[in-house]
C-alpha atoms as a PDB file:
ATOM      1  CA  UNK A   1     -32.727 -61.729   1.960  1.00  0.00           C
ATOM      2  CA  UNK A   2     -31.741 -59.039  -0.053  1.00  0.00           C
ATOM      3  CA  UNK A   3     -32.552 -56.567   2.429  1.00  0.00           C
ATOM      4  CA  UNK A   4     -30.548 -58.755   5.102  1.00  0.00           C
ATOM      5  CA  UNK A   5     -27.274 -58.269   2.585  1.00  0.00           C
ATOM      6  CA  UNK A   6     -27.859 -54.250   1.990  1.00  0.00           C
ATOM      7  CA  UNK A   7     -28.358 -53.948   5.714  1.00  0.00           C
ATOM      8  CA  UNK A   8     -24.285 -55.912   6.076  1.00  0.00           C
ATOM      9  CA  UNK A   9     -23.392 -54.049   3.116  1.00  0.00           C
ATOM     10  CA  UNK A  10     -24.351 -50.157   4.612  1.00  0.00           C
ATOM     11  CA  UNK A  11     -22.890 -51.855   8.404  1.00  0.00           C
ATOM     12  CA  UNK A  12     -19.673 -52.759   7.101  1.00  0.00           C
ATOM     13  CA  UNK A  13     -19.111 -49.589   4.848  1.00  0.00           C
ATOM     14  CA  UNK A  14     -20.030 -47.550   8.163  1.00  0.00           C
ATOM     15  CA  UNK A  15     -17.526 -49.564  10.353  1.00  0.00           C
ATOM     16  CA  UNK A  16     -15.033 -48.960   7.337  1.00  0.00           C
ATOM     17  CA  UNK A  17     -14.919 -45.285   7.278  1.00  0.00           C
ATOM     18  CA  UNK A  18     -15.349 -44.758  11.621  1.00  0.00           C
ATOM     19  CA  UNK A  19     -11.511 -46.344  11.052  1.00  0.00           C
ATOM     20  CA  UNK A  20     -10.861 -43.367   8.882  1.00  0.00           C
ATOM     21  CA  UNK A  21     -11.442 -40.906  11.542  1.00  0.00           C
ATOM     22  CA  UNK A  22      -9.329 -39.239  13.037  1.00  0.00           C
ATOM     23  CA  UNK A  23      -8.316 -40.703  17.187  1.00  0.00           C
ATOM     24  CA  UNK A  24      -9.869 -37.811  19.927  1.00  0.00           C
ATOM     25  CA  UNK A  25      -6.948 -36.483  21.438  1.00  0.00           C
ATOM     26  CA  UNK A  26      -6.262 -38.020  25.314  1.00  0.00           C
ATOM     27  CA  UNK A  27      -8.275 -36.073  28.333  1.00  0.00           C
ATOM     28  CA  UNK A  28      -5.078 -34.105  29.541  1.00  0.00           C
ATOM     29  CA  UNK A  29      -3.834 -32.953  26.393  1.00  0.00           C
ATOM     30  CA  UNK A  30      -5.068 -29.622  25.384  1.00  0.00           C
ATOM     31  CA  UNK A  31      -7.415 -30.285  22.214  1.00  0.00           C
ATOM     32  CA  UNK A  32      -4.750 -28.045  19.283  1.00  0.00           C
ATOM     33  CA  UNK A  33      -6.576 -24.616  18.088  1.00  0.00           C
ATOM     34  CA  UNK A  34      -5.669 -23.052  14.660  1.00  0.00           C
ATOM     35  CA  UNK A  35      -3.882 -19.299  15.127  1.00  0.00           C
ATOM     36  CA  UNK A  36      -1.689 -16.600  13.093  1.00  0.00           C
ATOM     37  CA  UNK A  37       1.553 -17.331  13.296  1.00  0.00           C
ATOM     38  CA  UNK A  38       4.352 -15.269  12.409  1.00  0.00           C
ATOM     39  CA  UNK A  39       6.754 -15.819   9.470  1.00  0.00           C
ATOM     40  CA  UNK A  40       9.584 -13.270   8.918  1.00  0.00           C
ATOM     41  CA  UNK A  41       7.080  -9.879   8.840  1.00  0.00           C
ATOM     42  CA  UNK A  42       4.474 -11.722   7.859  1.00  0.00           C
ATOM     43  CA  UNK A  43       1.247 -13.694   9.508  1.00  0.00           C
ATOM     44  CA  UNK A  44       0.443 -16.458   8.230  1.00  0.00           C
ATOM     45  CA  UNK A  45      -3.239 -17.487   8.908  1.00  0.00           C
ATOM     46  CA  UNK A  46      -4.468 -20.570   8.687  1.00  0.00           C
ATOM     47  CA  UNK A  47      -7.213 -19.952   6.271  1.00  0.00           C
ATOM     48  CA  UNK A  48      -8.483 -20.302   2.213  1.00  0.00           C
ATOM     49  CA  UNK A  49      -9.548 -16.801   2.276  1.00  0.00           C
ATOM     50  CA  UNK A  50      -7.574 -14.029   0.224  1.00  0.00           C
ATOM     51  CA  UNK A  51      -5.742 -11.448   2.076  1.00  0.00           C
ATOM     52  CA  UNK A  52      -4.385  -8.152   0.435  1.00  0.00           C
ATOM     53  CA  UNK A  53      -1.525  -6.956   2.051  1.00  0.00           C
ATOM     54  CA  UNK A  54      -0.716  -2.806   1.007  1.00  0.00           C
ATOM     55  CA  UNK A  55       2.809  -1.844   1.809  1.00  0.00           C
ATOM     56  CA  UNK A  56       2.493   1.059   4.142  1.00  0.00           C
ATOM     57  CA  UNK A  57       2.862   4.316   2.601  1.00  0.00           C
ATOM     58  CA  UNK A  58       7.052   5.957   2.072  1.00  0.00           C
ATOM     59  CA  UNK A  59       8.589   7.268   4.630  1.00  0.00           C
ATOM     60  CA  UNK A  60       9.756  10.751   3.899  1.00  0.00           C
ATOM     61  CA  UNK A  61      14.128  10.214   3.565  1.00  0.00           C
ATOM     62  CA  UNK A  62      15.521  13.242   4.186  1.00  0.00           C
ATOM     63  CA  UNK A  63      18.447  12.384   2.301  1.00  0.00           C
ATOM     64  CA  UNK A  64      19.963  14.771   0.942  1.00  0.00           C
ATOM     65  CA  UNK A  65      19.242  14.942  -3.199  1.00  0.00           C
ATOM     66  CA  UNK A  66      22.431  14.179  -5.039  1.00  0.00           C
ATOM     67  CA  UNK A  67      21.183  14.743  -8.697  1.00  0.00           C
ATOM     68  CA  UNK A  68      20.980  18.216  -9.907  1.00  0.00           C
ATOM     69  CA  UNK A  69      18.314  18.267 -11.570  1.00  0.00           C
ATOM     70  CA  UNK A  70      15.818  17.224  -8.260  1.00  0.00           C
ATOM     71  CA  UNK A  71      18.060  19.756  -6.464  1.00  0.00           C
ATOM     72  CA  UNK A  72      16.912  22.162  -9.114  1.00  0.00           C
ATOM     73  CA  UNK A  73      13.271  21.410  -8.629  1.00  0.00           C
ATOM     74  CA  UNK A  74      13.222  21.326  -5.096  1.00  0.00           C
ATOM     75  CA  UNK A  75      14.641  24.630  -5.176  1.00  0.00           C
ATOM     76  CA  UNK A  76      12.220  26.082  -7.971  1.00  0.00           C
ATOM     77  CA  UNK A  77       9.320  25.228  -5.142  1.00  0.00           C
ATOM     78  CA  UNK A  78      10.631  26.218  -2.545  1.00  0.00           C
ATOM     79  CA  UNK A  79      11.361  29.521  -4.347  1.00  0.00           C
ATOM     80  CA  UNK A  80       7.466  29.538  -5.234  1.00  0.00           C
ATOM     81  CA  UNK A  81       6.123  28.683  -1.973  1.00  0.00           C
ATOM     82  CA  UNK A  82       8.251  31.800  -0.546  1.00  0.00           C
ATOM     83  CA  UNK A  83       7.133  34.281  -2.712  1.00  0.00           C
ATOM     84  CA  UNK A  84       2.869  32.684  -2.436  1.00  0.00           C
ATOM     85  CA  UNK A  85       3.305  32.841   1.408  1.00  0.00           C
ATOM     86  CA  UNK A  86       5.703  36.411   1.332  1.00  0.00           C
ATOM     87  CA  UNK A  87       8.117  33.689   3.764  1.00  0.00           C
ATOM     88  CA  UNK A  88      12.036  34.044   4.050  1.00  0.00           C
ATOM     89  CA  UNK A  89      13.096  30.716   1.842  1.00  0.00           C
ATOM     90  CA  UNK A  90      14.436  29.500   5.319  1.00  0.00           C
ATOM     91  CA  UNK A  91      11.420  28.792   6.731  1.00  0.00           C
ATOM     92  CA  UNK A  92      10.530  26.238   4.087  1.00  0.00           C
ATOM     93  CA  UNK A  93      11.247  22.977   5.356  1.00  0.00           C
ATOM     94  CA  UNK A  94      12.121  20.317   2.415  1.00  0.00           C
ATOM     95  CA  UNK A  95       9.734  16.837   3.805  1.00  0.00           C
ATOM     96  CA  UNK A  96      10.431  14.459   0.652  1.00  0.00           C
ATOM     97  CA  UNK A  97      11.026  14.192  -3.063  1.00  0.00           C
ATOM     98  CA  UNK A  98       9.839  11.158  -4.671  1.00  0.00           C
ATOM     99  CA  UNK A  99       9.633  10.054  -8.216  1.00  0.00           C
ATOM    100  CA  UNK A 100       5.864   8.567  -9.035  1.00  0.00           C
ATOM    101  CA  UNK A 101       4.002   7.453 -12.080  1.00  0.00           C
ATOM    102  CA  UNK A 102       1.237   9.419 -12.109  1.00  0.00           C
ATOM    103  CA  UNK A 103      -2.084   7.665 -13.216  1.00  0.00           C
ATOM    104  CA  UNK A 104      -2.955  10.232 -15.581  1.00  0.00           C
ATOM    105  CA  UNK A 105      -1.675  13.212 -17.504  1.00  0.00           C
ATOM    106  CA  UNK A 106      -2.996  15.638 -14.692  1.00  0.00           C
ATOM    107  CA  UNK A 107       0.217  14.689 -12.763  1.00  0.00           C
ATOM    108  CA  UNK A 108      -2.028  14.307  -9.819  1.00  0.00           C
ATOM    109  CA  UNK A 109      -3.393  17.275  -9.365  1.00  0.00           C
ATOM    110  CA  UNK A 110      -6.935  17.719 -12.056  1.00  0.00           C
ATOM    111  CA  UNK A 111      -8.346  21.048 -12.931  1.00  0.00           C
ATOM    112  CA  UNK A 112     -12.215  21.237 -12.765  1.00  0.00           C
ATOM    113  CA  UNK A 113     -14.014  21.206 -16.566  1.00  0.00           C
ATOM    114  CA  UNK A 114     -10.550  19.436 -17.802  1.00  0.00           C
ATOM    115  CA  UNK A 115     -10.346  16.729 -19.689  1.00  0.00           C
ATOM    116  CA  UNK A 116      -6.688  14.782 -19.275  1.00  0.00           C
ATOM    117  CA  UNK A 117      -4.827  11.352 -21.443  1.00  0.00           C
ATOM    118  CA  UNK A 118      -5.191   8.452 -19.796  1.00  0.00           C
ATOM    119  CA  UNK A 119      -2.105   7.326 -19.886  1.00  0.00           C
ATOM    120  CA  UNK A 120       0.828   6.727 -17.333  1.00  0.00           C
ATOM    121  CA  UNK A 121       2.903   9.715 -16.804  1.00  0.00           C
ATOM    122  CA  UNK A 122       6.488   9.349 -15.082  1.00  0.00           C
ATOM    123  CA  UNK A 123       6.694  12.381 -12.851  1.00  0.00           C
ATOM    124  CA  UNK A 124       8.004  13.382  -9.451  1.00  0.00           C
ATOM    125  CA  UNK A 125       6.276  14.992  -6.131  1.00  0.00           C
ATOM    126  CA  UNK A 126       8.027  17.141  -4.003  1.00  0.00           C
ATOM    127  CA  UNK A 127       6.666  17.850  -0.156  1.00  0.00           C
ATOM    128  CA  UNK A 128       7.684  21.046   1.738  1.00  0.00           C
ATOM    129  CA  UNK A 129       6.560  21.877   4.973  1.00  0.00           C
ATOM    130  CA  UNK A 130       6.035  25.026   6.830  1.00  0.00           C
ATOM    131  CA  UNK A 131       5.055  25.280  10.250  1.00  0.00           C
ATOM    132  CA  UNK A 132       2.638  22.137  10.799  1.00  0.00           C
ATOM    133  CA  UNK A 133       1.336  22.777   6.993  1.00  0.00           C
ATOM    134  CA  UNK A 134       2.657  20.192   4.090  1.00  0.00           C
ATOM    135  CA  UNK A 135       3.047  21.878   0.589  1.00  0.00           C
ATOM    136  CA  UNK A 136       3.027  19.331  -2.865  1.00  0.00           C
ATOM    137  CA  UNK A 137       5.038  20.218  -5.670  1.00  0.00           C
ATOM    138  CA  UNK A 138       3.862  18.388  -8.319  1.00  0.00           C
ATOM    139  CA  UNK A 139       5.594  17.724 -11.866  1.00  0.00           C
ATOM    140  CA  UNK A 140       6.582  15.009 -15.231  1.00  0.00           C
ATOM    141  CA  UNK A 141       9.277  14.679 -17.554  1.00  0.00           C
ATOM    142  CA  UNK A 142      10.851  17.806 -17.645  1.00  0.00           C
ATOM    143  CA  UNK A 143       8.603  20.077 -16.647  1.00  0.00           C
ATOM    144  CA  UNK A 144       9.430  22.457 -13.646  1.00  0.00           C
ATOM    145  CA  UNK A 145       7.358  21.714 -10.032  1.00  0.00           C
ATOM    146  CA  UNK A 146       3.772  23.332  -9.382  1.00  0.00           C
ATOM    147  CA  UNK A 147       2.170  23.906  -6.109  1.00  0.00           C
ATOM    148  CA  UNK A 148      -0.662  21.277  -6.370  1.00  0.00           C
ATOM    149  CA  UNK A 149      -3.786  23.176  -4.274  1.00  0.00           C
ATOM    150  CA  UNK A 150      -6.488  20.509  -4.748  1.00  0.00           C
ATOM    151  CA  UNK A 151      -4.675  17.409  -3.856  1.00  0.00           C
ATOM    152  CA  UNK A 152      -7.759  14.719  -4.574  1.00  0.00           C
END
């Protein structure tokens, strides 16, 4: 008997939850498939997984500098990289000027066998080009530019 009432017990909670599920869609409709879809610039995926997005890299501005103090370093390299590669100042081609924080007190650009603070430095990078070669200028606070040779 009591195996008669577990048996209608176990039947009727099965019959219970089939009503739960969800109805198969009709034979000509296309069964619905999860896919990206696009929102503003960004794809939205139909997932519980984590997805980094990195911002692509800056695009070098060419606008012209209007404070004269990045006019002043700009010029400072490009007066450096002239006289390194014996070049009229002409052929130095100004690519972008950015203000960074570096991530150390190198600015960047470490010296073998040095030791450098830790700390986040407010500083600037200036690109020159010439010919197909890119040139960084690299600097903080108020420090003029250097030519930074072992970008890491």
């Amino acid at each position: 008997m009591r195996r008669l009432l577990l048996s209608l017990i176990t039947l009727a909670a099965f019959a219970a939850l089939a009503g739960c599920l969800p109805a198969a869609p009709p034979p000509d409709e296309p069964t619905p498939t999860l896919s990206p879809r696009a929102v503003g610039s960004v794809v939205a995926l139909p997932t519980t997984d984590i997805i980094q997005v990195t911002p692509p890299a800056p695009r070098p501005t060419h606008a012209p500098l209007t404070d004269p103090v990045k006019q002043q370093w700009v010029q400072l390299a490009v007066d450096d990289l002239a006289q390194r590669l014996a070049v009229d100042p002409a052929q130095i081609g100004f690519v972008d000027f950015r203000d960074i924080t570096w991530p150390d007190s190198s600015l960047g650009c470490p010296q073998p066998g040095m030791a450098y603070a830790q700390v986040l430095t407010d500083g600037y990078l200036i690109q020159l080009s010439v010919g197909k070669r890119l040139f960084e200028y690299h600097g903080g606070g108020r420090e003029p530019p250097f030519l930074c040779e072992n970008t890491p």
